[in-house]
Protein backbone atom coordinates (compact mmCIF):
# COMPACT_ATOMS: atom_id res chain seq x y z
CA UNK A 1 25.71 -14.32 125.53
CA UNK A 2 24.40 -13.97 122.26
CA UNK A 3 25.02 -12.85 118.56
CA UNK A 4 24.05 -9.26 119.50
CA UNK A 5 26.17 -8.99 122.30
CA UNK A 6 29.13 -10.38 120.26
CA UNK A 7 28.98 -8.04 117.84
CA UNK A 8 28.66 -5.22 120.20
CA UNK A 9 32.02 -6.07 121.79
CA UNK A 10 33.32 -6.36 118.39
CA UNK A 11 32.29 -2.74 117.43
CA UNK A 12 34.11 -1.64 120.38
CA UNK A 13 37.34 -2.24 118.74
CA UNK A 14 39.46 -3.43 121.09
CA UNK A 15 41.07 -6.82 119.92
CA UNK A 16 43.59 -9.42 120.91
CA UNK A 17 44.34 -11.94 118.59
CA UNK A 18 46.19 -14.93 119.78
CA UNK A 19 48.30 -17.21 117.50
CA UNK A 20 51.06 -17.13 114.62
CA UNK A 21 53.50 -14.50 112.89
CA UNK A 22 55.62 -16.58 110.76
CA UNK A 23 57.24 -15.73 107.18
CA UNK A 24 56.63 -17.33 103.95
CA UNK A 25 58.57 -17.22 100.74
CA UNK A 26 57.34 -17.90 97.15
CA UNK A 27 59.01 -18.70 93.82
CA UNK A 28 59.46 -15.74 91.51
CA UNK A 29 57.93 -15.26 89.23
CA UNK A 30 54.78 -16.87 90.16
CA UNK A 31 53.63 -20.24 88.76
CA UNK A 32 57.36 -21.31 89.20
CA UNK A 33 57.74 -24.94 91.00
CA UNK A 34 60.36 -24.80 94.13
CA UNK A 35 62.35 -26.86 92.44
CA UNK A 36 63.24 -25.44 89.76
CA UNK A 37 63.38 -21.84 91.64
CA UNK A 38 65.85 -19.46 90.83
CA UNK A 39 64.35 -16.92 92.64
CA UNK A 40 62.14 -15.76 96.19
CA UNK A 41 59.92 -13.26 97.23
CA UNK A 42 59.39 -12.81 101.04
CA UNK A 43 56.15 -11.70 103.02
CA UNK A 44 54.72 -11.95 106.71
CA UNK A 45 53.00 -15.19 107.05
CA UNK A 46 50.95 -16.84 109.78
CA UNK A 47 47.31 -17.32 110.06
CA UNK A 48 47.14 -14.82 113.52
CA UNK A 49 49.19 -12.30 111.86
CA UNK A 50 47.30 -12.18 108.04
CA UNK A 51 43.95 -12.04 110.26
CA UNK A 52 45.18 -9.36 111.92
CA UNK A 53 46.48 -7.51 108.88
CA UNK A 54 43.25 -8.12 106.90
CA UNK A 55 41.35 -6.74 110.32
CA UNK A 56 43.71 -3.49 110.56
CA UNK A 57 42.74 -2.66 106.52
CA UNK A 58 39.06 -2.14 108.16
CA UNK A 59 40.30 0.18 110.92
CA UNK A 60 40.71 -2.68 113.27
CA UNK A 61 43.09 -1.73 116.37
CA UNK A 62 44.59 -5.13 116.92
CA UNK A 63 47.52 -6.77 119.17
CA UNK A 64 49.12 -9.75 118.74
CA UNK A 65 50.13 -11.75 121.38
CA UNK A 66 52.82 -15.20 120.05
CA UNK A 67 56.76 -15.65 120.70
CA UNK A 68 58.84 -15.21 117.48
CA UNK A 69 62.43 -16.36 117.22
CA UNK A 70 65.11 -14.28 118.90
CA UNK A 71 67.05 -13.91 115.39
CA UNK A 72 66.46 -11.74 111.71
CA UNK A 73 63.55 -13.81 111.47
CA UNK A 74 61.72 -13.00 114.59
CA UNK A 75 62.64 -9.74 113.83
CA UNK A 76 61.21 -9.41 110.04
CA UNK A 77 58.08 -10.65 111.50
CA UNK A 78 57.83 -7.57 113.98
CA UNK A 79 59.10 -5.29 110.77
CA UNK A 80 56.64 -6.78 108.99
CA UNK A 81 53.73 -6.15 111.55
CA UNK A 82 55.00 -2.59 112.08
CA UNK A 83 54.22 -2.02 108.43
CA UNK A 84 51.29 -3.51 108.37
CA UNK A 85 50.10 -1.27 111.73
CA UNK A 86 49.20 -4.43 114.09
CA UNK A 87 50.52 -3.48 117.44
CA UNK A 88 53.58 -5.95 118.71
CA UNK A 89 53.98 -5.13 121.95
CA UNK A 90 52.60 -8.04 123.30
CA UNK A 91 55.60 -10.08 121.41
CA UNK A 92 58.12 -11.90 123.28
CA UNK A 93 61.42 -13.39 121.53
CA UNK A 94 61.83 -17.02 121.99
CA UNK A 95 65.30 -17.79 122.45
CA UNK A 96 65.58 -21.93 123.26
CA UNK A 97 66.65 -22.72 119.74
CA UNK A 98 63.45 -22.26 118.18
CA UNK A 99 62.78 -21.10 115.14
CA UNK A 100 60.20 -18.87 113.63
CA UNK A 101 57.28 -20.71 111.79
CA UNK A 102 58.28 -20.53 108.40
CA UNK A 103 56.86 -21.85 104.79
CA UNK A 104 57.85 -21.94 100.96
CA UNK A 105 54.65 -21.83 98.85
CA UNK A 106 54.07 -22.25 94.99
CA UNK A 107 52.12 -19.68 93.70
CA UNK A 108 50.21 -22.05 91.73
CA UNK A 109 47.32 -24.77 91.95
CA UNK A 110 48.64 -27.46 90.02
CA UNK A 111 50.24 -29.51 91.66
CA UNK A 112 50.37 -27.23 94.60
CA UNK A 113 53.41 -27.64 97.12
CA UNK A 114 53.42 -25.23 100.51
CA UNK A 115 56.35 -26.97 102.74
CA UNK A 116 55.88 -25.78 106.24
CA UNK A 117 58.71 -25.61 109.09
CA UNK A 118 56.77 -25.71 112.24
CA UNK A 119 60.15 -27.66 114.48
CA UNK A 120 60.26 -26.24 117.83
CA UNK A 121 58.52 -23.66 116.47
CA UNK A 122 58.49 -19.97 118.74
CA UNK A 123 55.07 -19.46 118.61
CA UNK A 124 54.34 -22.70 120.41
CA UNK A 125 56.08 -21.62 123.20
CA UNK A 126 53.93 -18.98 124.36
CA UNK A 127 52.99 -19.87 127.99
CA UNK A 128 50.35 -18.83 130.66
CA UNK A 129 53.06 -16.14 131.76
CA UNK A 130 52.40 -14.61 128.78
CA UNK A 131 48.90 -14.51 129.51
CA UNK A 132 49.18 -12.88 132.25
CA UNK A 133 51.35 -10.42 130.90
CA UNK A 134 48.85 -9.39 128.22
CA UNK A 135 46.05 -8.24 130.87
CA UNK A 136 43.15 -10.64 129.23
CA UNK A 137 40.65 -8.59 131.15
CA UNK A 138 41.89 -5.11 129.01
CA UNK A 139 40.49 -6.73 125.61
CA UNK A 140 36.82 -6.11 124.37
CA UNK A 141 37.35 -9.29 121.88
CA UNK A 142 39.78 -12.56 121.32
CA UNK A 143 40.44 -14.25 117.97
CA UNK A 144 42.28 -17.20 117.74
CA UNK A 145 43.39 -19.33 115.56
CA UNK A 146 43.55 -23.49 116.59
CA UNK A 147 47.34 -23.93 115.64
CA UNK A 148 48.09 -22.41 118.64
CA UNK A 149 45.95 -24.91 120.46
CA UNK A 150 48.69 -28.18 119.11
CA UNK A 151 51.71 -28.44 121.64
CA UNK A 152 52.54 -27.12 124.60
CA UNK A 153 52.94 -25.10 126.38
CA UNK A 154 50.69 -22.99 124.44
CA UNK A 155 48.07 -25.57 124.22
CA UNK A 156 47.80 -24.74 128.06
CA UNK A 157 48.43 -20.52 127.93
CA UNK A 158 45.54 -20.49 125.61
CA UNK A 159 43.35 -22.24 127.33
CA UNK A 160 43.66 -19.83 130.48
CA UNK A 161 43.29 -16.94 127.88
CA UNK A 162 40.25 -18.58 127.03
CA UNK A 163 39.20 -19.53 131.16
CA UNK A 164 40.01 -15.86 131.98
CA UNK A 165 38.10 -14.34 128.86
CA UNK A 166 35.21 -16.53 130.02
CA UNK A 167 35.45 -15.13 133.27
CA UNK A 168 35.76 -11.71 132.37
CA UNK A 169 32.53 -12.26 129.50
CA UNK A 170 34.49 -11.47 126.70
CA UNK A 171 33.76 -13.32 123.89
CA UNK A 172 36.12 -15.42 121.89
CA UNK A 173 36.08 -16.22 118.37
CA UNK A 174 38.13 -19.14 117.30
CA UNK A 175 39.28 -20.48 113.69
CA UNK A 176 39.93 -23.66 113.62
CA UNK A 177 42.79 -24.11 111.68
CA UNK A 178 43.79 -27.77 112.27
CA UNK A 179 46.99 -28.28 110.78
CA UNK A 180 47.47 -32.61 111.52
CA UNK A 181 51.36 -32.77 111.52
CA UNK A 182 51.34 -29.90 114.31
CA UNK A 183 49.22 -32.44 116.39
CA UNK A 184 50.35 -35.85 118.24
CA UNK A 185 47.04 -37.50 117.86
CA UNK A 186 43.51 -36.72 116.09
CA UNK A 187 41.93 -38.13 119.19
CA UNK A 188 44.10 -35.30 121.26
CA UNK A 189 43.06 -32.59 118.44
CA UNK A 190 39.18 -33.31 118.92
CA UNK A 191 39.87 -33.44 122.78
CA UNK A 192 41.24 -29.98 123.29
CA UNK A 193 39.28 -28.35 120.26
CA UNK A 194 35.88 -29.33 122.46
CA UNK A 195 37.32 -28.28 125.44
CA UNK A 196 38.14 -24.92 123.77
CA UNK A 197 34.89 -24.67 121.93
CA UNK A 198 32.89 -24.87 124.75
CA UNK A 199 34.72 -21.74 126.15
CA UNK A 200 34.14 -19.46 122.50
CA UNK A 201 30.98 -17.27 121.48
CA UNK A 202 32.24 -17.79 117.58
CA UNK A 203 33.87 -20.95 115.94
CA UNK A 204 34.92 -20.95 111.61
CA UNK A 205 36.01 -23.96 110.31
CA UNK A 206 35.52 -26.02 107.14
CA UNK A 207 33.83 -29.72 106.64
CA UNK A 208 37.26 -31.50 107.25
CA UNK A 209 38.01 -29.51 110.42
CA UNK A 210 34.74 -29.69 111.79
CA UNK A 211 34.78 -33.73 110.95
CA UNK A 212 37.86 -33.80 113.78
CA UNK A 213 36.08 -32.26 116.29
CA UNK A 214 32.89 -34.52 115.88
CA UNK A 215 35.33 -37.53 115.70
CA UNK A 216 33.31 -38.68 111.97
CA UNK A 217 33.30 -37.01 108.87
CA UNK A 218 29.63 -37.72 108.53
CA UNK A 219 28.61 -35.94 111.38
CA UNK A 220 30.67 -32.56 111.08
CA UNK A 221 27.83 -30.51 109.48
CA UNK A 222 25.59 -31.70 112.57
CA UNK A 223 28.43 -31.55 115.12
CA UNK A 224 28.56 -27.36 114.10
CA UNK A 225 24.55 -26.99 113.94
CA UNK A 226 24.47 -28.42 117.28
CA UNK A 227 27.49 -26.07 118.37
CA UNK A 228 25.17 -23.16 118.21
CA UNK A 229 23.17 -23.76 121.04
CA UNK A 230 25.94 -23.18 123.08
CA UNK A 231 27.73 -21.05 120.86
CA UNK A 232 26.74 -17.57 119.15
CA UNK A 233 28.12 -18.06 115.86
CA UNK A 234 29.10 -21.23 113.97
CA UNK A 235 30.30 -20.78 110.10
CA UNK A 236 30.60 -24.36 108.29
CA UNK A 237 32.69 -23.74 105.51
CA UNK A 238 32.48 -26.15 101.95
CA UNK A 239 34.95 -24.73 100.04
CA UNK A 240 33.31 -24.54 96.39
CA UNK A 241 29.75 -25.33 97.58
CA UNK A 242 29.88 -22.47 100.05
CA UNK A 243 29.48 -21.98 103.75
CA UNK A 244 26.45 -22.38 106.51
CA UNK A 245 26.20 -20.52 109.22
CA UNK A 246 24.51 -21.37 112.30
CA UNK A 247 23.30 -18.31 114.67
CA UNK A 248 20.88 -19.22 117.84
CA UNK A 249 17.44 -18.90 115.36
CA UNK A 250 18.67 -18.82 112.08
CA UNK A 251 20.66 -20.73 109.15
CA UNK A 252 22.71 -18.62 106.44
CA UNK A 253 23.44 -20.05 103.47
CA UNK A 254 26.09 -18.83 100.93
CA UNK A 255 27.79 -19.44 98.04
CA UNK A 256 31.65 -17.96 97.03
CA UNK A 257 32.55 -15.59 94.20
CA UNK A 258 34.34 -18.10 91.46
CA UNK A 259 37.80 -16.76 90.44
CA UNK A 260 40.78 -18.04 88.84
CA UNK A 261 43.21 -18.93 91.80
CA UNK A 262 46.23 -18.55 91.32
CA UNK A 263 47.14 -20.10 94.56
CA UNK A 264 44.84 -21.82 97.40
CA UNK A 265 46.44 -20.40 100.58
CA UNK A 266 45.24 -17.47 102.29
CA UNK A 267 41.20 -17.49 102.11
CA UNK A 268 40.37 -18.69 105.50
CA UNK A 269 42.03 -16.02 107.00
CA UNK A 270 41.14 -13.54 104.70
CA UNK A 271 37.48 -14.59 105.41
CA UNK A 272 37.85 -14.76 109.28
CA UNK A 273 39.29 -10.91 109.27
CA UNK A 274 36.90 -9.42 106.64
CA UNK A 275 33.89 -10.77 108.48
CA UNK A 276 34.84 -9.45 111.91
CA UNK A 277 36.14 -6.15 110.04
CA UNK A 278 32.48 -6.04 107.95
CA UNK A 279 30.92 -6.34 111.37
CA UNK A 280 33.18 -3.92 113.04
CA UNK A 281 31.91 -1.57 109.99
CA UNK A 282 28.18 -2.42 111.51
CA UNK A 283 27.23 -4.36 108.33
CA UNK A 284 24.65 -7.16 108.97
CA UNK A 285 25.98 -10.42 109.57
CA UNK A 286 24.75 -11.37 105.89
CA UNK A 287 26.28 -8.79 104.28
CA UNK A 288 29.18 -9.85 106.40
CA UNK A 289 29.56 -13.29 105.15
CA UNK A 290 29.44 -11.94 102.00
CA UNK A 291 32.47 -9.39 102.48
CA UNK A 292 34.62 -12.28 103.81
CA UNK A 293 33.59 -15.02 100.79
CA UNK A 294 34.57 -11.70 98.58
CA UNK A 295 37.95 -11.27 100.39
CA UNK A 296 38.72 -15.19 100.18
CA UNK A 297 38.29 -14.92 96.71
CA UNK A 298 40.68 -11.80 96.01
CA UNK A 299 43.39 -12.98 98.30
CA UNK A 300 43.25 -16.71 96.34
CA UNK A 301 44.24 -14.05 93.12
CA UNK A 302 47.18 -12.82 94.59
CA UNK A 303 50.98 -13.79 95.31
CA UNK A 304 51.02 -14.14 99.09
CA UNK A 305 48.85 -13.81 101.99
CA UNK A 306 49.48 -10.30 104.28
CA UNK A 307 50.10 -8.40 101.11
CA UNK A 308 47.00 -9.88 99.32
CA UNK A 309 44.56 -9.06 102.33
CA UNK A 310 42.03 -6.33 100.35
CA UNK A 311 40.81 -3.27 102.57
CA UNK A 312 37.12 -3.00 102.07
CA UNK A 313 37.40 -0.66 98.89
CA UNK A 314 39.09 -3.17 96.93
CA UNK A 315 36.19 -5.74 98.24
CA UNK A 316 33.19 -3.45 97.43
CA UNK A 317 34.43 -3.00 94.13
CA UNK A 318 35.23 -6.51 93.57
CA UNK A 319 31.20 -7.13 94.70
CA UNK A 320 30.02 -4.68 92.06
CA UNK A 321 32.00 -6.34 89.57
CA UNK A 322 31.32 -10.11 90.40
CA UNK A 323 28.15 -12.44 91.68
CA UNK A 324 28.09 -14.48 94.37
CA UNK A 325 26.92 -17.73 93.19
CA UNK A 326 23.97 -20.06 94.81
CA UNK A 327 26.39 -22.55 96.58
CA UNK A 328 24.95 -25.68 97.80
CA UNK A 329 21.43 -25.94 99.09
């Protein structure tokens, strides 16, 4: 495959994104510490689901495919989704006792507290029935995001996603998204994250995520240059100092737009969805990295993460209004 050809299936519009709907709830107002809440505001959650919702604002037609919890949770997250005009139809409840994913998070940097449920959590029990279910071959383009990759028996379903989306030359684009107390092992995480990376034409990730795939911190900037000569795209993210990307015969660097956070959740998938939107919109993929640092930043301004996703209005105006910086050569 190859950059070209990835984007090409991406302007077809035809997406499946694999991974989490979960809900998340934030002290009112915001800057309020949990514990001393009085108060809650509720939004869809879930690093699949915001993706997907960020995607849709660019006229993305996206699925989700993930198990929620077979109670008024499960079913706020398919409410939620409705409203937000990503197709659930792919959704299965998980009964088993499970329980949606679900997360309280400050809106606030200091001292910053998000307290994740992930316990038997229904999106980890998506299984290769599912799979098949979903028709694979239908999809023009996969997105997933690596939580689903930590137990079983998802860890398994996606990996035949990814085998039959291989098979079928439909390129998969993978965040990372290595949450460690999801995970039995950071030996098992770098395991199955290779063996999944060598089956994607796109991997996004940051410097601590791509230091558990190399197996040494030191190494994770080479670990995702070396990734892209196997791989069609490979974005190094820095946080502050930026992001690299890696394409077969070029290097992008980039900086962020600086803001005032007022919370650090959200950005990564923000990024991952206005990227693949900007590219669905046939911007180049510089211009693209751009749109996504530019999303990051607005969603980082905002109380939650669905609601906060900006269409591409909001962004281009944002861009008019605000510079890029230099970020780290």
């Amino acid at each position: 495959m190859s950059l070209e050809f990835l984007i090409s299936k991406i302007k077809l519009n035809n997406f499946l994104l694999i991974g989490r709907a979960g809900v998340d709830i934030y002290p009112d107002p915001p800057g309020t510490k949990i514990e001393h809440a009085k108060n809650f505001v509720t939004h869809l959650g879930g690093s699949s689901a915001n993706l997907a919702v960020e995607l849709t604002k660019f006229g993305g037609k996206c699925s989700l495919l993930t198990r929620v919890s077979n109670d008024a949770l499960g079913r706020f997250a398919l409410n939620q989704l409705d409203f937000y005009g990503v197709n659930k139809e792919l959704i299965k409840f998980e009964d088993n006792e499970s329980r949606n994913s679900f997360a309280i998070v400050e809106s606030t940097t200091e001292d910053h507290q998000s307290i994740i449920y992930r316990h038997k959590a229904s999106d980890l029990f998506l299984n290769k029935e599912d799979i098949d279910f979903a028709k694979i071959h239908n999809y023009d383009c996969i997105l997933i995001t690596g939580t689903a990759l930590a137990a079983q028996p998802s860890r398994d379903g996606v990996i035949y996603a990814l085998d039959i989306a291989k098979k079928n030359n439909i390129p998969v684009v993978m965040d990372i998204d290595y949450r460690p107390y999801t995970w039995e092992s950071q030996d098992t995480a770098k395991e199955i994250y290779n063996k999944a990376a060598e089956k994607c034409s796109g991997i996004i990730g940051n410097d601590d995520e791509f230091a558990v795939i190399s197996g040494n911190y030191s190494e994770g900037l080479n670990f995702a240059k070396n990734l892209s000569s196997s791989c069609d795209l490979v974005i190094y993210k820095k946080g502050e100092r930026g992001s690299i990307t890696f394409t077969e015969d070029k290097e992008i660097k980039k900086g962020i737009f600086p803001v005032k956070p007022l919370k650090p959740t959200g950005a990564g998938d923000a990024f991952m969805g206005a990227l693949i939107g900007a590219l669905l919109k046939s911007y180049a993929i510089e211009n693209s990295i751009e749109i996504g640092s530019a999303a990051a930043a607005i969603v980082v301004t905002k109380v939650g993460c669905a609601p906060a996703m900006p269409d591409l209005d909001e962004i281009l105006n944002f861009m008019k209004n605000n510079n890029i910086n230099e970020g780290e050569k």
